[in-house]
C-alpha atoms as a PDB file:
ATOM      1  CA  UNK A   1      11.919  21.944  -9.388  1.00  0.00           C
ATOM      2  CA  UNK A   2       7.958  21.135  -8.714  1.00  0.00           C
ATOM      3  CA  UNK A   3       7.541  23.054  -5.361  1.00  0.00           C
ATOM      4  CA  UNK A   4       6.307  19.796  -2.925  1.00  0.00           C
ATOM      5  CA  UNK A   5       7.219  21.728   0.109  1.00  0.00           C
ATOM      6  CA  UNK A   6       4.103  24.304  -0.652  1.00  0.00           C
ATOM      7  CA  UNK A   7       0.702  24.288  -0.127  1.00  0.00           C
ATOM      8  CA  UNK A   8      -0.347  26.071  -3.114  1.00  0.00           C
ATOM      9  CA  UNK A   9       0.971  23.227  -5.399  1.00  0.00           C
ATOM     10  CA  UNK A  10      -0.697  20.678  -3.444  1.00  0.00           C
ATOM     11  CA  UNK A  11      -4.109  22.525  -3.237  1.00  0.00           C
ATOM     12  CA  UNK A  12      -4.267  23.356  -7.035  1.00  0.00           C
ATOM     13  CA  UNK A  13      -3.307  19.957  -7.870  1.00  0.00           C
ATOM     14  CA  UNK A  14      -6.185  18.147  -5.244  1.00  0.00           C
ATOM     15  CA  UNK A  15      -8.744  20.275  -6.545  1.00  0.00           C
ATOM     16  CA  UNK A  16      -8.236  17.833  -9.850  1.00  0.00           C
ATOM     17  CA  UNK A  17      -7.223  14.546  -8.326  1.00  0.00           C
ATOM     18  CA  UNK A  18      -9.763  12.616  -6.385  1.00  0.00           C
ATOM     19  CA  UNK A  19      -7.135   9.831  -5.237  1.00  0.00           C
ATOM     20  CA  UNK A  20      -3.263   8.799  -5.460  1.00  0.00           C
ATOM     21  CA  UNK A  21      -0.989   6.576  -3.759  1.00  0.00           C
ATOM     22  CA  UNK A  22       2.394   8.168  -3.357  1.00  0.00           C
ATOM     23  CA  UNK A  23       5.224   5.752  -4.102  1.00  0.00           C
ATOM     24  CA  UNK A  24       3.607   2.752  -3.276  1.00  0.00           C
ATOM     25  CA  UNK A  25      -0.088   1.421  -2.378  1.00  0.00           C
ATOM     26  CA  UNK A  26      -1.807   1.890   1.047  1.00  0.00           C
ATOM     27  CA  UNK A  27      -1.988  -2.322   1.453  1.00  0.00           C
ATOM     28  CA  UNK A  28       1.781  -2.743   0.615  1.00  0.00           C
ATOM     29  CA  UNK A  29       2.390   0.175   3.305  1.00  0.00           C
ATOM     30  CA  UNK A  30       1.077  -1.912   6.096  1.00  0.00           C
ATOM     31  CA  UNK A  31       2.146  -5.668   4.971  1.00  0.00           C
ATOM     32  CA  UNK A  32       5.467  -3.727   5.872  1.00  0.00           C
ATOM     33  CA  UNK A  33       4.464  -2.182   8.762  1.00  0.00           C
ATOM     34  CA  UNK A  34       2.007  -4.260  10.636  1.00  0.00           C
ATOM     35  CA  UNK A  35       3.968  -5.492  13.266  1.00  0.00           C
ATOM     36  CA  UNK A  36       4.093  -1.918  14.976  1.00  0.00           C
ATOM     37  CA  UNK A  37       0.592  -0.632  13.583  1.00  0.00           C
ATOM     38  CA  UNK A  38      -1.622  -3.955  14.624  1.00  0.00           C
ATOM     39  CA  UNK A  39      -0.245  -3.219  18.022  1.00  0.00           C
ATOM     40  CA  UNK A  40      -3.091  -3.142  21.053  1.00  0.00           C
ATOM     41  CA  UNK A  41      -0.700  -0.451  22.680  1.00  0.00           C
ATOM     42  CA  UNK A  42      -1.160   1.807  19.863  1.00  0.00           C
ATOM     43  CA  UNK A  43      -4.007   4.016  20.742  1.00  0.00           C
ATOM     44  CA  UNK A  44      -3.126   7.263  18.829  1.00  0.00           C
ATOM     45  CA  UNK A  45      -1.713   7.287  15.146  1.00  0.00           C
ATOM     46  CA  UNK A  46      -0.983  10.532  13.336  1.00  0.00           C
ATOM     47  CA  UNK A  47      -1.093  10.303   9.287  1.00  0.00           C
ATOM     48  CA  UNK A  48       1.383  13.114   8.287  1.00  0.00           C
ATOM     49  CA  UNK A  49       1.058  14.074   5.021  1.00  0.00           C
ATOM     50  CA  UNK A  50      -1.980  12.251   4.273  1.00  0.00           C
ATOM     51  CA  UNK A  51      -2.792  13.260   1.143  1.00  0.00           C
ATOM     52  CA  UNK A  52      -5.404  11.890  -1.094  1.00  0.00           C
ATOM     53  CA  UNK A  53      -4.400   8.414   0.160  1.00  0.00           C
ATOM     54  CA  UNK A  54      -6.543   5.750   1.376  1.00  0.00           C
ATOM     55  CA  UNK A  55      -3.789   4.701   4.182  1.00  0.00           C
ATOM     56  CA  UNK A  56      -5.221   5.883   7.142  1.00  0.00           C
ATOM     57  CA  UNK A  57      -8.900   3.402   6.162  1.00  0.00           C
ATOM     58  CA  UNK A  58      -6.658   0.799   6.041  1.00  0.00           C
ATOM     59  CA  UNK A  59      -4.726   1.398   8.951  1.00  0.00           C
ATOM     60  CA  UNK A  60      -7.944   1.495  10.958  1.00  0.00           C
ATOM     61  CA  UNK A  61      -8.952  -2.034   9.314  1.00  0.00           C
ATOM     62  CA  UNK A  62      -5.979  -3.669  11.362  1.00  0.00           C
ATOM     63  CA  UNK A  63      -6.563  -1.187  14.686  1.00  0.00           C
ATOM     64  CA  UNK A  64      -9.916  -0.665  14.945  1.00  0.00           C
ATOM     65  CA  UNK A  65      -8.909   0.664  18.385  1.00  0.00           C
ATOM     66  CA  UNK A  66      -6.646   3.340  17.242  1.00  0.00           C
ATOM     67  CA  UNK A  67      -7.862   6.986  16.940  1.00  0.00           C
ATOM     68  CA  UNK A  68      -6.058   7.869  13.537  1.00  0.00           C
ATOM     69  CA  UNK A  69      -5.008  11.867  13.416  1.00  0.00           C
ATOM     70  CA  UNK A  70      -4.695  12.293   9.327  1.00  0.00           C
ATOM     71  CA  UNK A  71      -2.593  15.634   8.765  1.00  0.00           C
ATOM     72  CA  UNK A  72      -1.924  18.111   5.525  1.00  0.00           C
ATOM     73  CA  UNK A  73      -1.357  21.717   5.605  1.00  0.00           C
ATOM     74  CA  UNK A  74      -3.101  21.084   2.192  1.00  0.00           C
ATOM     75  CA  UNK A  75      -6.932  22.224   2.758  1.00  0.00           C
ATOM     76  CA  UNK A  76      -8.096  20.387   0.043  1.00  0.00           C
ATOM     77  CA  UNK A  77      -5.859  16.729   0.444  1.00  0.00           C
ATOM     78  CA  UNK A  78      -7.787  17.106   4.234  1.00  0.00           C
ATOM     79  CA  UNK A  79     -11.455  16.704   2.456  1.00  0.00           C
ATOM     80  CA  UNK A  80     -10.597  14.881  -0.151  1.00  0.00           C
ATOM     81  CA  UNK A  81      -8.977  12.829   2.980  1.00  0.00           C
ATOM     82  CA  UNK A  82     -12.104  12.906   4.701  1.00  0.00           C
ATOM     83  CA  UNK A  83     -14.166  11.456   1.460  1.00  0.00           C
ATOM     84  CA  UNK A  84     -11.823   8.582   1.217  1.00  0.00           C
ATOM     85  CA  UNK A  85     -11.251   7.411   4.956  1.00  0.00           C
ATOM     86  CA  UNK A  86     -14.816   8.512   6.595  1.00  0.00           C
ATOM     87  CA  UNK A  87     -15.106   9.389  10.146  1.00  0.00           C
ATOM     88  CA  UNK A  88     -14.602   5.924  12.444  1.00  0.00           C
ATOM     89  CA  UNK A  89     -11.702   6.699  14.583  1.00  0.00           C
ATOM     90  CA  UNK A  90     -11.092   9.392  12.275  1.00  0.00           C
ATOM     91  CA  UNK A  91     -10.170  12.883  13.106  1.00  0.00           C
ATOM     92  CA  UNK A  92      -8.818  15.760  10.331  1.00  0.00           C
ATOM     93  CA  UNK A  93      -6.586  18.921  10.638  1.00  0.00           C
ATOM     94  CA  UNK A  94      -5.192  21.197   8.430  1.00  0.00           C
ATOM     95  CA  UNK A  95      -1.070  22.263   9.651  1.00  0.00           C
ATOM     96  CA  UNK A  96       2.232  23.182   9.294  1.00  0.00           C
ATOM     97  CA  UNK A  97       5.199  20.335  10.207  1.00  0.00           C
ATOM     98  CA  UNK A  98       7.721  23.046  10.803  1.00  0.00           C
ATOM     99  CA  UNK A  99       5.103  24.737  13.455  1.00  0.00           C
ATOM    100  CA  UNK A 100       6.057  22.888  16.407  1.00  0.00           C
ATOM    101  CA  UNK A 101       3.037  24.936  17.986  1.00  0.00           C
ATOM    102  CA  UNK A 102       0.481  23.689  15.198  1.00  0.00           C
ATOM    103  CA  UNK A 103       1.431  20.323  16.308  1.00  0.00           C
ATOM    104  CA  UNK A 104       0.931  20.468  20.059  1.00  0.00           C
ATOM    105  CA  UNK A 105      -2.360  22.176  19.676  1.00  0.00           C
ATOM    106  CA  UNK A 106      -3.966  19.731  17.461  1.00  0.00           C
ATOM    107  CA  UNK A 107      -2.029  16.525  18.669  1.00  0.00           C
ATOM    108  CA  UNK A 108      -2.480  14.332  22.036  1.00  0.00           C
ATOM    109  CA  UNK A 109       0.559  12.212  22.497  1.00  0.00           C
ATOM    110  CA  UNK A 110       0.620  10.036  19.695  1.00  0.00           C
ATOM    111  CA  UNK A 111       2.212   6.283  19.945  1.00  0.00           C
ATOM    112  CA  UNK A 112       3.168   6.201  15.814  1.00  0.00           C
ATOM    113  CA  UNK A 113       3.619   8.592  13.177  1.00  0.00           C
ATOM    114  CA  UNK A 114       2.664   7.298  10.203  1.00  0.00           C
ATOM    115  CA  UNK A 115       4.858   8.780   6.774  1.00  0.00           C
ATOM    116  CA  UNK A 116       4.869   7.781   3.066  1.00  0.00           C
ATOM    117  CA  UNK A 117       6.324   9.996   1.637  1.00  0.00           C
ATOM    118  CA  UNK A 118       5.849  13.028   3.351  1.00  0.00           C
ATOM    119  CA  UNK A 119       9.782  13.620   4.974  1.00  0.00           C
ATOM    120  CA  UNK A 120      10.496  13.402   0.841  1.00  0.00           C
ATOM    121  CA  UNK A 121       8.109  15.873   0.077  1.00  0.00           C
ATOM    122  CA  UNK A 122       9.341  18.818   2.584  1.00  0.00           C
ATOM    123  CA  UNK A 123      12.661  17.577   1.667  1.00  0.00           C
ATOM    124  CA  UNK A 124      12.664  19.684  -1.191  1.00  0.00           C
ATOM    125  CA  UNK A 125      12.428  22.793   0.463  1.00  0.00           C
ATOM    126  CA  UNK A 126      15.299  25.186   1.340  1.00  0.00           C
ATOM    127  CA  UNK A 127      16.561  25.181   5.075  1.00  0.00           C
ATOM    128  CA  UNK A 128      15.130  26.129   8.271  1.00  0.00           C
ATOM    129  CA  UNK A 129      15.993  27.538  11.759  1.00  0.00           C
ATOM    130  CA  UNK A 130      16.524  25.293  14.542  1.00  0.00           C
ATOM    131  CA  UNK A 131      16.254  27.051  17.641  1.00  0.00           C
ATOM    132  CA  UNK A 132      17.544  25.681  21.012  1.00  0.00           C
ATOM    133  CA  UNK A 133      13.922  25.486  21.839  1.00  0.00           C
ATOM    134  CA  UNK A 134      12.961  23.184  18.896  1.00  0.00           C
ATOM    135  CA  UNK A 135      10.769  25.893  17.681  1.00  0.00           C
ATOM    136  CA  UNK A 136      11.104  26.612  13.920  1.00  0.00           C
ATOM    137  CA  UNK A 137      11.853  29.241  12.242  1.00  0.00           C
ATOM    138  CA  UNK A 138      11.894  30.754   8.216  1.00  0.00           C
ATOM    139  CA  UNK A 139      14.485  33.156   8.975  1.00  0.00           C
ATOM    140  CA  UNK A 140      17.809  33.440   9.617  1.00  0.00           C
ATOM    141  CA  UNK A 141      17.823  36.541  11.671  1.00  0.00           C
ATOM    142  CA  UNK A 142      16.984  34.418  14.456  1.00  0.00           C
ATOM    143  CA  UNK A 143      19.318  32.322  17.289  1.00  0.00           C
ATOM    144  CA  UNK A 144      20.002  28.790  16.299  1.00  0.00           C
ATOM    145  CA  UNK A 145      21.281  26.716  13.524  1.00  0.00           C
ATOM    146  CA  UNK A 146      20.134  26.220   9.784  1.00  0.00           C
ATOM    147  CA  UNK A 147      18.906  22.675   9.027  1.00  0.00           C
ATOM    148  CA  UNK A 148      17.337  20.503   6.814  1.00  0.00           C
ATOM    149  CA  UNK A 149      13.381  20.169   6.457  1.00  0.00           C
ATOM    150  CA  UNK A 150      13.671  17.012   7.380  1.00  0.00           C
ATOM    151  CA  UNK A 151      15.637  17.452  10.484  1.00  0.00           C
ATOM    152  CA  UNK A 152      13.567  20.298  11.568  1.00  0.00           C
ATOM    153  CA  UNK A 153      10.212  17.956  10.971  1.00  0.00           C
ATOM    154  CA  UNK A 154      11.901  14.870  13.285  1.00  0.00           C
ATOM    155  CA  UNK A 155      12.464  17.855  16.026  1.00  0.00           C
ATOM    156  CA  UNK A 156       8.937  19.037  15.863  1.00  0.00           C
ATOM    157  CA  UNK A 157       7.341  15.005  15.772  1.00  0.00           C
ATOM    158  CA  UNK A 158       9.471  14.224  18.763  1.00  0.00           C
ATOM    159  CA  UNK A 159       7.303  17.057  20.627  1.00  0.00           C
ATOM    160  CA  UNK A 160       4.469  15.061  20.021  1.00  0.00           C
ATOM    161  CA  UNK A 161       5.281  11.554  20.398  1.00  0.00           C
ATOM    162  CA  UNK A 162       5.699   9.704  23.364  1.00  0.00           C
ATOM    163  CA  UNK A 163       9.014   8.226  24.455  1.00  0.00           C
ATOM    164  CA  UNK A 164       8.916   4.541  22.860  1.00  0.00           C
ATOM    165  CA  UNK A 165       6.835   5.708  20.386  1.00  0.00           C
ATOM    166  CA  UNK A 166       7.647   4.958  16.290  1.00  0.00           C
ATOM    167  CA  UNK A 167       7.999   7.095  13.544  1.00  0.00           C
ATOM    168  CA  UNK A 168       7.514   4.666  10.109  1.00  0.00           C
ATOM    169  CA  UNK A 169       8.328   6.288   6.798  1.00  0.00           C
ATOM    170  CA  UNK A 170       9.092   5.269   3.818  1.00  0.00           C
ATOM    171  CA  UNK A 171      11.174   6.849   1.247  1.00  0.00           C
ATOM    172  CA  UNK A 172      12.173   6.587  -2.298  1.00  0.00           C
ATOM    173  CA  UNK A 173      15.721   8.231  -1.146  1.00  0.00           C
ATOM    174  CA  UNK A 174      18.370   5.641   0.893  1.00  0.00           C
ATOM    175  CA  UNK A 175      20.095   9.006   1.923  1.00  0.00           C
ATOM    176  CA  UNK A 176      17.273  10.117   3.870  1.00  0.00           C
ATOM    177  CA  UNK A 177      19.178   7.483   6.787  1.00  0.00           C
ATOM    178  CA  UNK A 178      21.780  10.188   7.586  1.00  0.00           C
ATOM    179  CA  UNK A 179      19.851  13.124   8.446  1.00  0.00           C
ATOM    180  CA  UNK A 180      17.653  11.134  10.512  1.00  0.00           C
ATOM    181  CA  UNK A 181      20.735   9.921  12.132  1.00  0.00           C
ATOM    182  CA  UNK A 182      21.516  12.750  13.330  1.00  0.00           C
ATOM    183  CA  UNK A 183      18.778  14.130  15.329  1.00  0.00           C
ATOM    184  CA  UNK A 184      18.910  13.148  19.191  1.00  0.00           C
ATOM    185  CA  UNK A 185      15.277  12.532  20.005  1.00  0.00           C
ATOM    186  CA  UNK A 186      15.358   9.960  17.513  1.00  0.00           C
ATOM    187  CA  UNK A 187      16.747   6.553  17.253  1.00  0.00           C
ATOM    188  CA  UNK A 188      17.078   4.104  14.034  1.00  0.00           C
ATOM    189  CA  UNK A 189      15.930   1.113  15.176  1.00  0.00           C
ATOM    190  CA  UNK A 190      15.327  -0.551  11.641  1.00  0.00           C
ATOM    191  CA  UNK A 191      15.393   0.096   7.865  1.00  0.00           C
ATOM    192  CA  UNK A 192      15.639  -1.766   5.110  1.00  0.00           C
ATOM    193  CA  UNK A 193      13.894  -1.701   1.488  1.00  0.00           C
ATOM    194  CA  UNK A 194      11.826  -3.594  -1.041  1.00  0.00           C
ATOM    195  CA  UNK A 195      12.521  -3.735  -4.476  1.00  0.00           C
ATOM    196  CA  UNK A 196      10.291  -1.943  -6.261  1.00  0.00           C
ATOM    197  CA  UNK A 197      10.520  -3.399 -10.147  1.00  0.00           C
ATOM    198  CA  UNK A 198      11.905  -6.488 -11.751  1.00  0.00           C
ATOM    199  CA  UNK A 199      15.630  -5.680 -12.572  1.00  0.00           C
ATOM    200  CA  UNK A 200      14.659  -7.672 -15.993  1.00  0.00           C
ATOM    201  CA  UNK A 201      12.276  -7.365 -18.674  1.00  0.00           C
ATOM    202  CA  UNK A 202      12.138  -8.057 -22.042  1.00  0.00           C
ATOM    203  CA  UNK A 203      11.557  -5.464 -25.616  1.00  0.00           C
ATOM    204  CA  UNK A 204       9.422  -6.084 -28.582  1.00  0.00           C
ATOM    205  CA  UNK A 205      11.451  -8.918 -29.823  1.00  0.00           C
ATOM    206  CA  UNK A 206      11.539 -11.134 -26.332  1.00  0.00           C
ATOM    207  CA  UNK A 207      15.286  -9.757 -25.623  1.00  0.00           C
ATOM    208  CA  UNK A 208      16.488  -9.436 -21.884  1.00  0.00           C
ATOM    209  CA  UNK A 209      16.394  -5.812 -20.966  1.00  0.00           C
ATOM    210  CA  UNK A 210      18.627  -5.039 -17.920  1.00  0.00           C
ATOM    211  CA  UNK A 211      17.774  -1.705 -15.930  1.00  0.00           C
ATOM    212  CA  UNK A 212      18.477  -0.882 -12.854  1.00  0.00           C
ATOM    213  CA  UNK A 213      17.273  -1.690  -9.308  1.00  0.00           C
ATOM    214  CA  UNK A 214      14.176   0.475  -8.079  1.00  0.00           C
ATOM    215  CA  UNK A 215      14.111   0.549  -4.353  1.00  0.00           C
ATOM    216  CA  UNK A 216      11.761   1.692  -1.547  1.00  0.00           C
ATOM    217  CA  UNK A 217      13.364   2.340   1.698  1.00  0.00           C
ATOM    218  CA  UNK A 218      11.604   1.888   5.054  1.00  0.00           C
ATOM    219  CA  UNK A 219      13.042   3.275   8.510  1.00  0.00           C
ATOM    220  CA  UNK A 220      11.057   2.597  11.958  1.00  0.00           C
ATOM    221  CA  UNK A 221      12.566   5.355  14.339  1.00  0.00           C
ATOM    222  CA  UNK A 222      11.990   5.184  18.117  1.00  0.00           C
ATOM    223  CA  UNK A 223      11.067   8.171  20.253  1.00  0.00           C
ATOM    224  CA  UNK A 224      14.399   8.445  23.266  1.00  0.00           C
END
């Protein structure tokens, strides 16, 4: 399995790429989320998993307002980051999602957290420690309860996001729903998906090909 949940994979393979749009493109990102993003009350936006993307330059070209936070534990994603999106309203750190301390060091109270892709990425990681304190742990050797990357990451956003405040990610998994569901700080307010490819096409000699349905899944979750 490619290793997405390190940072050595991510570093060796930015040091080649200059720019890629995980999943889908930046602009479809935010005709699907513009209704919370182009939102005067959004003052703070934090880009997890930013990537090499250009998402956080366009997210500034609907909220000029908004002080974007872009975020990788990737050192070399954060310049490349840095190349793509420039420096108007935007600010660049390097960090851990599963260190709940990282976060609150680097992060004000954000209003949205912005994901594509990212929750699938650490997704493929083994299991962490949940603590009663919501601090995170590699090891088991320590009080609390194993859990899934994902669930760990929605404990340590919730930390750093106000109450009413949105965490929009998109996902190439419908399954990603249930963790989510579970975690108390968060709520489901929406979801629903986009269909990705034509169900149709046609071969060589102008026959109807039938494949199946590609889907891209969208949640907005709301800080309780």
């Amino acid at each position: 399995m490619t290793e997405f949940w390190k940072s050595s994979y991510w570093d060796r393979r930015f040091k080649q790429e200059n720019e890629f749009e995980w999943l889908i493109g930046g602009d479809v990102f935010i005709e699907q989320t513009a209704a919370w993003i182009d939102d005067s009350h959004a003052k703070a936006i934090a880009h997890i998993g930013c990537g090499n993307s250009r998402l956080s330059k366009s997210i500034h070209s609907i909220n000029s307002a908004a002080q974007i936070y872009n975020i990788d534990y990737s050192l070399e994603a954060i310049n490349r980051a840095r190349q793509l999106n420039g420096e108007d309203h935007q600010i660049y750190h390097t960090a851990d999602l599963l260190d709940a301390r990282q976060l609150e060091k680097i992060l004000p109270p954000v209003d949205i957290v912005v994901d594509k892709c990212c929750a699938d990425s650490m997704s493929t990681g083994a299991d962490v420690m949940v603590e009663d304190t919501w601090t995170i742990s590699t090891t088991t050797d320590s009080p609390g309860t194993l859990h899934s990357p994902v669930y760990a990451l929605a404990l340590n956003l919730a930390r750093v996001v106000r109450c009413g405040g949105w965490w929009l990610l998109c996902s190439y998994s419908p399954f990603r729903f249930e963790v989510l569901a579970e975690c108390p700080a968060w709520r489901i307010e929406k979801r629903w998906s986009i269909r990705a490819q034509d169900a149709t096409s046609s071969d060589g000699d102008g026959r109807a090909v039938h494949r199946p349905e590609v889907h891209h899944h969208f949640i907005a979750l709301r800080r309780v």
